[in-house]
Protein backbone atom coordinates (compact mmCIF):
# COMPACT_ATOMS: atom_id res chain seq x y z
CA UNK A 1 19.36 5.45 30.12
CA UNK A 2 19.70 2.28 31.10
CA UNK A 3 19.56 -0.37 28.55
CA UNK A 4 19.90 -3.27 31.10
CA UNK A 5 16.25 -2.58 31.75
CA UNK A 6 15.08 -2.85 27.86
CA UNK A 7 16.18 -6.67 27.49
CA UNK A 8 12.41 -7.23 29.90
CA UNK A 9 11.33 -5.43 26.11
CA UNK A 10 12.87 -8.68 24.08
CA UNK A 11 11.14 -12.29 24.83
CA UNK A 12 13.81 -14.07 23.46
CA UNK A 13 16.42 -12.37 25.27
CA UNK A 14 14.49 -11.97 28.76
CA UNK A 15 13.74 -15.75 28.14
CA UNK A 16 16.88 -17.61 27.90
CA UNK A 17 19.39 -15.89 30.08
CA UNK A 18 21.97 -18.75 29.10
CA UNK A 19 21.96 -17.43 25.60
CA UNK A 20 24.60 -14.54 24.46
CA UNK A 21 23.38 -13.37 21.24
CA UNK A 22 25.87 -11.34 19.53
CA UNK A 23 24.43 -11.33 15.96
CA UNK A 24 22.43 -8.51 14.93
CA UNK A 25 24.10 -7.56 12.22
CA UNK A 26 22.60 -10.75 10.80
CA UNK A 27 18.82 -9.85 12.64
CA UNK A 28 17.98 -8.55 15.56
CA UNK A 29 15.79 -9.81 18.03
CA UNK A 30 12.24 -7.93 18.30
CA UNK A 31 10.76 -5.83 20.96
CA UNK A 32 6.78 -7.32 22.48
CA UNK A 33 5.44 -3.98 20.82
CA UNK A 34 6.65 -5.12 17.32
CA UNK A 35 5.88 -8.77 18.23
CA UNK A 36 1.72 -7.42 19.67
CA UNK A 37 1.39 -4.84 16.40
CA UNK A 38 2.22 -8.37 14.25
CA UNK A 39 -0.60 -9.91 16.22
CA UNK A 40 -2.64 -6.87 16.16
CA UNK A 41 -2.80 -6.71 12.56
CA UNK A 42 -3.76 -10.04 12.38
CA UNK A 43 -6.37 -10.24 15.06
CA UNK A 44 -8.24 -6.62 14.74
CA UNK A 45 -7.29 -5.39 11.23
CA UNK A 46 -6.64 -8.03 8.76
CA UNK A 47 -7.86 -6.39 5.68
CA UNK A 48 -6.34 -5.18 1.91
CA UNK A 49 -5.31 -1.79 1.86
CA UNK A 50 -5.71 0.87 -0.60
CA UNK A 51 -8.72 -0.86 -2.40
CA UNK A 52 -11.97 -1.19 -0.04
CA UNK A 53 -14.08 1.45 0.63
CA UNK A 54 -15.36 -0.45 3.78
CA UNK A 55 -14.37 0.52 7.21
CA UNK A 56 -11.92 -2.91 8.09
CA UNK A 57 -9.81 -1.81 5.00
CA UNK A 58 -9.88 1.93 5.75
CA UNK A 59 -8.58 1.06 9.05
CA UNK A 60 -5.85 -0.99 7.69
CA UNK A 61 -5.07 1.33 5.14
CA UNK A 62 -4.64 3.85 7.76
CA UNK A 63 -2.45 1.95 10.05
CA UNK A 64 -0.11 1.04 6.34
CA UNK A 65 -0.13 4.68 5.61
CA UNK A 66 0.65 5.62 9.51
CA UNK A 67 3.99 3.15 8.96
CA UNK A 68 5.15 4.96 5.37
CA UNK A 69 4.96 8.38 7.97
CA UNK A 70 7.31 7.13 10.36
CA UNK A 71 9.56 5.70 8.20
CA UNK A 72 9.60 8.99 6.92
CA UNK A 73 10.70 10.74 10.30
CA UNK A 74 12.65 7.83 11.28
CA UNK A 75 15.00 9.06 8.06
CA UNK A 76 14.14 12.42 7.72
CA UNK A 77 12.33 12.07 4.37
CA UNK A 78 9.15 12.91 2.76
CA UNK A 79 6.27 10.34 3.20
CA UNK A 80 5.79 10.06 -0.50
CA UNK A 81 9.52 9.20 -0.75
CA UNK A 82 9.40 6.02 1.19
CA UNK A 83 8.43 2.47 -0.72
CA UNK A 84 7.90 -0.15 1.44
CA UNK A 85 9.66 -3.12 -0.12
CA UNK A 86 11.31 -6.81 1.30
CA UNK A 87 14.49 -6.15 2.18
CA UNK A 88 17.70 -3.66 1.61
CA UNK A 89 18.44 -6.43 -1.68
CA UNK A 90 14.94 -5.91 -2.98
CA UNK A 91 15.70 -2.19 -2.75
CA UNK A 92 18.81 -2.00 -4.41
CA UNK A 93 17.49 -4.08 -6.94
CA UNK A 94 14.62 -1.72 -7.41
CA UNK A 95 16.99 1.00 -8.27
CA UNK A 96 19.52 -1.41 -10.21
CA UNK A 97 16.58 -2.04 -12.52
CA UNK A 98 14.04 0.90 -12.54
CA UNK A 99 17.14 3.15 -12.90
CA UNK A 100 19.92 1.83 -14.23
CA UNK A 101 18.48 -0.31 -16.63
CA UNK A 102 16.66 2.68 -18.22
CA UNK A 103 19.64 5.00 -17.93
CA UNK A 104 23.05 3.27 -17.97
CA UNK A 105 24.46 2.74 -21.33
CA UNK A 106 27.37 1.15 -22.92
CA UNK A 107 30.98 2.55 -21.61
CA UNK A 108 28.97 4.10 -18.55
CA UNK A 109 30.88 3.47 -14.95
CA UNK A 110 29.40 2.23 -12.32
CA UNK A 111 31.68 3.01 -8.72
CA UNK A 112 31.27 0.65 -5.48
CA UNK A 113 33.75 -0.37 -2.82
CA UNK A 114 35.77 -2.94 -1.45
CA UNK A 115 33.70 -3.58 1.55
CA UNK A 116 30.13 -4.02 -0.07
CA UNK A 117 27.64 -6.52 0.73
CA UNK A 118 27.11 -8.78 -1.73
CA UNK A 119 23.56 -7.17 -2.64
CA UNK A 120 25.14 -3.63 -3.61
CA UNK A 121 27.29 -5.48 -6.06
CA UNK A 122 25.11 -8.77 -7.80
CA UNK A 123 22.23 -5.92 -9.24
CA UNK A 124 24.70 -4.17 -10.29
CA UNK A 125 26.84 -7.08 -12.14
CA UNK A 126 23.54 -8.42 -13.79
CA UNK A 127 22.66 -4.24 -15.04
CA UNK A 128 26.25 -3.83 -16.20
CA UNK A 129 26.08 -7.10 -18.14
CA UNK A 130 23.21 -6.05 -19.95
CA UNK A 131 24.22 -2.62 -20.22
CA UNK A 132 27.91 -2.91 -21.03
CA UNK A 133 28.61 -0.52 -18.56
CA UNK A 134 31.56 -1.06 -16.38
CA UNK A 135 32.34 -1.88 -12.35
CA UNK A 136 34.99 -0.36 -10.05
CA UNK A 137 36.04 0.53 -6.75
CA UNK A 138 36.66 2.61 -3.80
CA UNK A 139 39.88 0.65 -2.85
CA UNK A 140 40.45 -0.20 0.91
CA UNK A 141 43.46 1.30 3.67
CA UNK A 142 45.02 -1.46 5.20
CA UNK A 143 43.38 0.25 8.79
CA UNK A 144 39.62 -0.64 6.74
CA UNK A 145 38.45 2.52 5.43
CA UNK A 146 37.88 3.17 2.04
CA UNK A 147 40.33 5.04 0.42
CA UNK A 148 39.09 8.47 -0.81
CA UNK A 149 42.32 9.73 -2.66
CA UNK A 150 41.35 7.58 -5.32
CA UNK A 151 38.37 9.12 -6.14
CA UNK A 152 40.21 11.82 -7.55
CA UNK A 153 41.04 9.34 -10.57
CA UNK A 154 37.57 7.29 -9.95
CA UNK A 155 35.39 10.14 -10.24
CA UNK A 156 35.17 10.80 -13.98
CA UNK A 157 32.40 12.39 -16.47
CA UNK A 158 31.55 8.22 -17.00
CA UNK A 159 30.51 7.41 -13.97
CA UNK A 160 26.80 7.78 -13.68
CA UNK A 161 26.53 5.88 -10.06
CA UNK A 162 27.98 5.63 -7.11
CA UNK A 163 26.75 3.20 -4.63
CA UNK A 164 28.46 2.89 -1.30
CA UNK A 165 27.54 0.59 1.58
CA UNK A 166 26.86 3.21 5.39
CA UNK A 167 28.07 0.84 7.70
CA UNK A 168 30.01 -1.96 6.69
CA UNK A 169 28.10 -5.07 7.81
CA UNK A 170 31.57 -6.99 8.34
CA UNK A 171 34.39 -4.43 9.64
CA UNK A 172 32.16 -2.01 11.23
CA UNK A 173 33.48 0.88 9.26
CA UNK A 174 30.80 3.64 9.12
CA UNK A 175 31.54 5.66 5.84
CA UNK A 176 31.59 9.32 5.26
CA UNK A 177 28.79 9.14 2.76
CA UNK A 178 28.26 12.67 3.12
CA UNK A 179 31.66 13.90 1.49
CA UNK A 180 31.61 10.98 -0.67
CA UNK A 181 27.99 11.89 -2.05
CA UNK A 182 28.96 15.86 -2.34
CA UNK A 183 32.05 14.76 -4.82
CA UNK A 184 29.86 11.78 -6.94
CA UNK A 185 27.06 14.88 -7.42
CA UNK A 186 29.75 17.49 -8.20
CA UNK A 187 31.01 14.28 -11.19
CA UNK A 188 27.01 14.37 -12.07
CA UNK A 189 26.20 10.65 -10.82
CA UNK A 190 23.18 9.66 -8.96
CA UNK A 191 24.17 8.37 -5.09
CA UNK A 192 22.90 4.65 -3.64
CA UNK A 193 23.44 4.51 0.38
CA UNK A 194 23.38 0.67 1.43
CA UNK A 195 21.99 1.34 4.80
CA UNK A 196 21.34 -2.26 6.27
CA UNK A 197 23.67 -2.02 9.06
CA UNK A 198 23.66 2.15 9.86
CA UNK A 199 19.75 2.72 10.26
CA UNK A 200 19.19 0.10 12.93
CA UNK A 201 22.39 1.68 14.65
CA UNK A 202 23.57 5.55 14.01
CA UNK A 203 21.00 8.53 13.32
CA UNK A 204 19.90 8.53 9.91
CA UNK A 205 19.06 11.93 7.98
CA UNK A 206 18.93 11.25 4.32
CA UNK A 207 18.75 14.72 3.36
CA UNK A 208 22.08 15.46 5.30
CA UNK A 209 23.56 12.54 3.75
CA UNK A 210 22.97 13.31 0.09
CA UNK A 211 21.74 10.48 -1.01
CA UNK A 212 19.43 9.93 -3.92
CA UNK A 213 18.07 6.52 -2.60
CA UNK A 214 18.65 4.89 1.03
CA UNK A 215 17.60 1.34 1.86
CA UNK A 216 17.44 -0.77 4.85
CA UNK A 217 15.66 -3.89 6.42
CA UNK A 218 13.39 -3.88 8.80
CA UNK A 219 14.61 -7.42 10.56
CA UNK A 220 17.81 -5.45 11.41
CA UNK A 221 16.09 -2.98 13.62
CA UNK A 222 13.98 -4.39 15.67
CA UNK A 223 11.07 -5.01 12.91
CA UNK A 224 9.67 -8.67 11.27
CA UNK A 225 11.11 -10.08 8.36
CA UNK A 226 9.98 -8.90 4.90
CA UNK A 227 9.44 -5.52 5.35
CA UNK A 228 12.19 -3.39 4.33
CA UNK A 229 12.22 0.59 2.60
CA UNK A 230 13.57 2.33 -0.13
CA UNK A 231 13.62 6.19 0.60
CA UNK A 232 14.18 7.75 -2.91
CA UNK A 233 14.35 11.48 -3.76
CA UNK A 234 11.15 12.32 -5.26
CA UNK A 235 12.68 14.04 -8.36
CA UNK A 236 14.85 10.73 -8.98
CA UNK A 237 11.49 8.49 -8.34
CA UNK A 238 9.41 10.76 -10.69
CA UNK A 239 11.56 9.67 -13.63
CA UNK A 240 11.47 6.49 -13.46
CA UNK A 241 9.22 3.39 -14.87
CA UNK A 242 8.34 0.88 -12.37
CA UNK A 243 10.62 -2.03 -11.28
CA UNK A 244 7.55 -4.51 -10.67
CA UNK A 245 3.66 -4.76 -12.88
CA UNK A 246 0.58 -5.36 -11.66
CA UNK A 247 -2.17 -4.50 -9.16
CA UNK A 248 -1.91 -1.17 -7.33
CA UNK A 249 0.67 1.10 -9.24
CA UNK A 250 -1.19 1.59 -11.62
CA UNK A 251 -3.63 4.95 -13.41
CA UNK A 252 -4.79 3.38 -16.49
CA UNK A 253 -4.87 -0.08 -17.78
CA UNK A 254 -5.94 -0.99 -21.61
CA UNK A 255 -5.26 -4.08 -23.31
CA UNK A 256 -2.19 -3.11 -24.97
CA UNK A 257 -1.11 -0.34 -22.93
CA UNK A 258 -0.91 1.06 -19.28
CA UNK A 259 -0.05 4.40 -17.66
CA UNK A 260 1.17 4.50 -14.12
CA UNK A 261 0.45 5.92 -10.69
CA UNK A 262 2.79 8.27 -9.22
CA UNK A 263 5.39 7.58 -6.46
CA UNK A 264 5.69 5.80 -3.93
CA UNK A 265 2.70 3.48 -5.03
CA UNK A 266 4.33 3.07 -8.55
CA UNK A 267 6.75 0.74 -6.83
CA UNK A 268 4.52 -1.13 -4.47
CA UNK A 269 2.84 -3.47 -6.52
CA UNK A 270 0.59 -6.12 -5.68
CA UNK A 271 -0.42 -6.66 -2.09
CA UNK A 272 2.32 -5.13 0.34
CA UNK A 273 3.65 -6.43 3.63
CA UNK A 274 0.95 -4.80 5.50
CA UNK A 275 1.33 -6.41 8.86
CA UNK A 276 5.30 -6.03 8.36
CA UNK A 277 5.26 -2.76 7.61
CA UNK A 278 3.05 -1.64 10.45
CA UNK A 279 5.42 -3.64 12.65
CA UNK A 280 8.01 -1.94 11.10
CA UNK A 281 6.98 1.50 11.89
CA UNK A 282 5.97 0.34 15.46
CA UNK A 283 9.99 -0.85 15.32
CA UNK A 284 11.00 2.78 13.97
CA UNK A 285 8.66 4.47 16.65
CA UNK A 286 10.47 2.26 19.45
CA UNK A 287 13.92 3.31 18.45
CA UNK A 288 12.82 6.82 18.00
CA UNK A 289 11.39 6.92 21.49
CA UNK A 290 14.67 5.67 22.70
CA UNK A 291 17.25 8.24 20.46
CA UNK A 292 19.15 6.77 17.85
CA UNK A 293 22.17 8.61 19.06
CA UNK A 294 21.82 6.88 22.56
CA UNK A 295 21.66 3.58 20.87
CA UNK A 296 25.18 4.39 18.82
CA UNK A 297 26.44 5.62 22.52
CA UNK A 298 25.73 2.36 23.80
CA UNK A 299 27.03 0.42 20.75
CA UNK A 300 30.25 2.21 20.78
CA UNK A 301 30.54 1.63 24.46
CA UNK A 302 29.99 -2.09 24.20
CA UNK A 303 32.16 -2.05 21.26
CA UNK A 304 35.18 -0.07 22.83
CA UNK A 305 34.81 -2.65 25.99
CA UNK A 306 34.89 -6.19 23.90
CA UNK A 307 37.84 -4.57 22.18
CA UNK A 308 39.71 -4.30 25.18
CA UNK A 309 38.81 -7.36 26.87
CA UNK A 310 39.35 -9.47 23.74
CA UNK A 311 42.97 -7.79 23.78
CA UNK A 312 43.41 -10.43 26.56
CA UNK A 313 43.16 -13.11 24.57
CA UNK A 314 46.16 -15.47 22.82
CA UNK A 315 46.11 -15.82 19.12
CA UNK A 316 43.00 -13.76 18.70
CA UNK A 317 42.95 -11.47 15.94
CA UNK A 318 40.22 -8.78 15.31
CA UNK A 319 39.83 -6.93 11.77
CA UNK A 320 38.47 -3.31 11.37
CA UNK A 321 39.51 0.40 11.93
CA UNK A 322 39.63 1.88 15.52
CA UNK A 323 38.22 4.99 16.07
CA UNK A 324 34.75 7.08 16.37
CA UNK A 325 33.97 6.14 12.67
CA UNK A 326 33.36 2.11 13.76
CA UNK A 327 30.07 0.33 14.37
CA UNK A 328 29.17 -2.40 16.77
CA UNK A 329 30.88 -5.00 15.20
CA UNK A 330 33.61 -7.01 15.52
CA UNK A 331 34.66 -10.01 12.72
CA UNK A 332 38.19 -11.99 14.51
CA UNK A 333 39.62 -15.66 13.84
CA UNK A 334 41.31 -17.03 16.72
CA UNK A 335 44.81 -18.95 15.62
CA UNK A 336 44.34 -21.67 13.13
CA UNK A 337 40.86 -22.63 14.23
CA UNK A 338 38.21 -22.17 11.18
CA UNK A 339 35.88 -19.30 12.00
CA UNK A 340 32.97 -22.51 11.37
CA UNK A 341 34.29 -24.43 13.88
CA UNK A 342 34.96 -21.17 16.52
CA UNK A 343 31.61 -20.49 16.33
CA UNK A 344 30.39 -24.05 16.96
CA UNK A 345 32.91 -24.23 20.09
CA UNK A 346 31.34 -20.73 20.90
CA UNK A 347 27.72 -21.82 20.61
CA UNK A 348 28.31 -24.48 22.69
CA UNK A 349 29.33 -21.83 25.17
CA UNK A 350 26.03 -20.09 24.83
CA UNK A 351 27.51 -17.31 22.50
CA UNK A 352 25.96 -17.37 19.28
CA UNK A 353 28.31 -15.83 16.73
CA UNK A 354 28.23 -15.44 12.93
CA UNK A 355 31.27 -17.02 10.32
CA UNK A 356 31.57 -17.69 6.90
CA UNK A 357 32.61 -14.49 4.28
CA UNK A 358 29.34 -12.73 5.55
CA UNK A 359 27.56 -12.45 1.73
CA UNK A 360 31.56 -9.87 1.32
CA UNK A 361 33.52 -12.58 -0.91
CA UNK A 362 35.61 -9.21 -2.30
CA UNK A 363 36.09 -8.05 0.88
CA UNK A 364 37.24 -11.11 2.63
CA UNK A 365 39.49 -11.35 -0.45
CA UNK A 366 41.40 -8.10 0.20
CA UNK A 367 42.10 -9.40 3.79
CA UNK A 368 42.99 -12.45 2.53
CA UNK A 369 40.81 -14.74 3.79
CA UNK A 370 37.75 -17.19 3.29
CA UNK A 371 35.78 -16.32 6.37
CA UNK A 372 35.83 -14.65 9.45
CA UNK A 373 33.57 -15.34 13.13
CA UNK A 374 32.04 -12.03 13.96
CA UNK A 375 30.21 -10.15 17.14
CA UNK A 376 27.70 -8.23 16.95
CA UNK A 377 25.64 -5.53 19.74
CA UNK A 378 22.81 -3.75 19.82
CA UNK A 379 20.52 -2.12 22.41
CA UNK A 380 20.01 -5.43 24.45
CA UNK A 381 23.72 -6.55 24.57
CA UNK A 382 25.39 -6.05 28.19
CA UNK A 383 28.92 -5.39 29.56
CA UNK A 384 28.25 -8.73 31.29
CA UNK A 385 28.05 -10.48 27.63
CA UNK A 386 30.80 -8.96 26.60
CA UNK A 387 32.81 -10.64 29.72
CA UNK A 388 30.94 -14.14 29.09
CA UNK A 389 32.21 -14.03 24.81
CA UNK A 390 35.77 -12.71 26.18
CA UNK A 391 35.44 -15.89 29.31
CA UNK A 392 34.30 -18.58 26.46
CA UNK A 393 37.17 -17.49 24.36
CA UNK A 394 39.85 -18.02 26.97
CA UNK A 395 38.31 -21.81 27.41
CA UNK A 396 38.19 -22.50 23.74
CA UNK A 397 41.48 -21.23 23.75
CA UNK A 398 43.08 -23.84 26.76
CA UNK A 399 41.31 -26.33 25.35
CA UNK A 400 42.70 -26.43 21.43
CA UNK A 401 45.40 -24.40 22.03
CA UNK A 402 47.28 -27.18 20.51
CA UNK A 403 45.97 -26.76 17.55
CA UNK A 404 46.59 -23.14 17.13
């Protein structure tokens, strides 16, 4: 395939040809599909779902509903497994909360890693604190990958979670969640895949995977902003009390009591993202259409290129394993420069980069330091891009190379 052809897909991208935009780890841009099914929504079905019996809402219900189904083959999942929710923080809140609130207790363990985004760790924090149960973690190699000799000592009868970011959104590292979630179930703990950064990039099966609860956002692959999913197990889902009140998840509602409707619309309540969510699945349906393992072949391409040609390049240093098990993504500091001010000098440039710690304070720690810039591909990036970054370098470079 050739992905050259798919930037005509992306108005902002076909639209400003001086602009490099290397950070979709932070969003990604959005296909005219995604952008007309937005629209769409709007314009032709703009309706509440789930609670009118006219033929407006039944169409918009239908069009909710046909999103839920392929988010559902876009992970591999059961329809009823997939809650539509904001984001992948909303989601791991949902499960910090609905679960662990209801079934951690004092002395319980609670295991992470090194590399998580800040929103597998803060839920967790605020549930431990109330809990008293207790935090640690996968420690990092000094290549970037987590460590998984220590979960011989880690993985004891008190640890009733284990929640590991896919792809981390900083180094790039894709972890083997699979072996990691076969050991946490053999130690009896419940397994929480952070999948921000892996489901807009790698094939997704859940079911292979082991997990007990997925979540990603929809802005990172190709969808709108505020729509994200949740994909639970149904047996873990069917346990648990909802994580929000109110309109929709509902059975039964008394005065001084309620009883609850069953999974996934237990945790949707109130009205949903409804245009979001059918953008989403439009999104899902795009990717699908173009093979997610295509999409990681051209990531990895693009990412085993800018490695090479940023080789070329005094003072640069770049962060993160090398290997098969590496994303799209590429964090670096360049000399003494401050990864703020690299990425104004690079903006200027028409490369727009990401800095600061990247919402991974703990992470940043263990390489000892406060921020990094970082790259980014996806579908729409070219080998051209790659050579205009590695070109704006080399002038940043000359030009306050006295400073370096």
């Amino acid at each position: 395939m050739d992905f050259t052809t798919l930037r005509e897909d992306f108005p902002l991208i076909a639209g400003r040809p001086d602009l490099v935009y290397l950070d979709s780890a932070a969003t990604s841009q959005k296909p005219k599909r995604v952008l007309e099914a937005l629209d769409r929504y709007y314009k032709e079905l703009n309706a509440n779902v789930h609670r009118g019996a006219y033929r407006l809402s039944v169409a918009a219900t239908e069009a909710y509903e046909e999103a839920r189904r392929r988010m559902a083959r876009f992970l591999n999942a059961e329809e009823r497994e997939i809650i539509f929710v904001r984001n992948t923080t909303e989601a791991l809140n949902l499960v910090a909360y609905a679960w662990g609130l209801r079934n951690l207790k004092e002395g319980d363990e609670i295991l992470v890693t090194e590399m998580e985004h800040h929103a597998g760790l803060v839920p967790w924090h605020l549930v431990a604190g109330l809990k008293g149960a207790r935090i640690k973690a996968i420690p990092l190699t000094e290549e970037g990958r987590l460590d998984l000799s220590a979960l011989d000592t880690l993985l004891t009868e008190r640890v009733k979670v284990v929640s590991v970011v896919h792809m981390s959104n900083v180094l790039g590292t894709i972890n083997p969640v699979a072996e990691i979630a076969r050991r946490a179930k053999e130690a009896g703990a419940l397994v929480v895949v952070d999948g921000a950064q892996s489901a807009p990039h790698l094939p997704v099966d859940v079911k292979a995977l082991g997990a007990d609860f997925f979540a990603l956002s929809g802005h990172k692959m190709l969808g709108p902003t505020g729509a994200g999913v949740l994909f639970g197990r149904y047996e873990v889902l069917e346990g648990m009390m909802p994580f929000l009140g109110g309109g929709e998840m509902i059975r039964e509602v008394h005065v001084d009591r309620s009883t609850y409707a069953p999974p996934p619309q237990r945790f949707e309540a109130g009205t949903p993202p409804i245009a979001e969510a059918i953008a989403l699945g439009e999104a899902a349906s795009y990717l699908m259409e173009i093979g997610m393992e295509r999409v990681y072949a051209h990531d990895r391409a693009l990412l085993e290129y800018a490695l090479k040609r940023l080789a070329e390049v005094p003072d640069l240093k770049v962060y993160g394993p090398r290997g098969e098990d590496r994303g799209g993504v590429i964090p670096f500091t360049l000399g003494r420069l401050h990864p703020h001010d690299l990425a104004t000098f690079l903006d200027q440039e028409g490369i727009a980069v990401r800095a600061g710690h990247h919402c991974a304070q703990p992470l940043h720690r263990k390489l000892g330091l406060a921020a990094t810039a970082r790259a980014s591909f996806y579908l729409y990036n070219t080998f051209e891009e790659v050579d205009r970054f590695m070109e704006a370098l080399l002038r940043i470079h000359t030009r306050y190379r006295a400073w370096l």
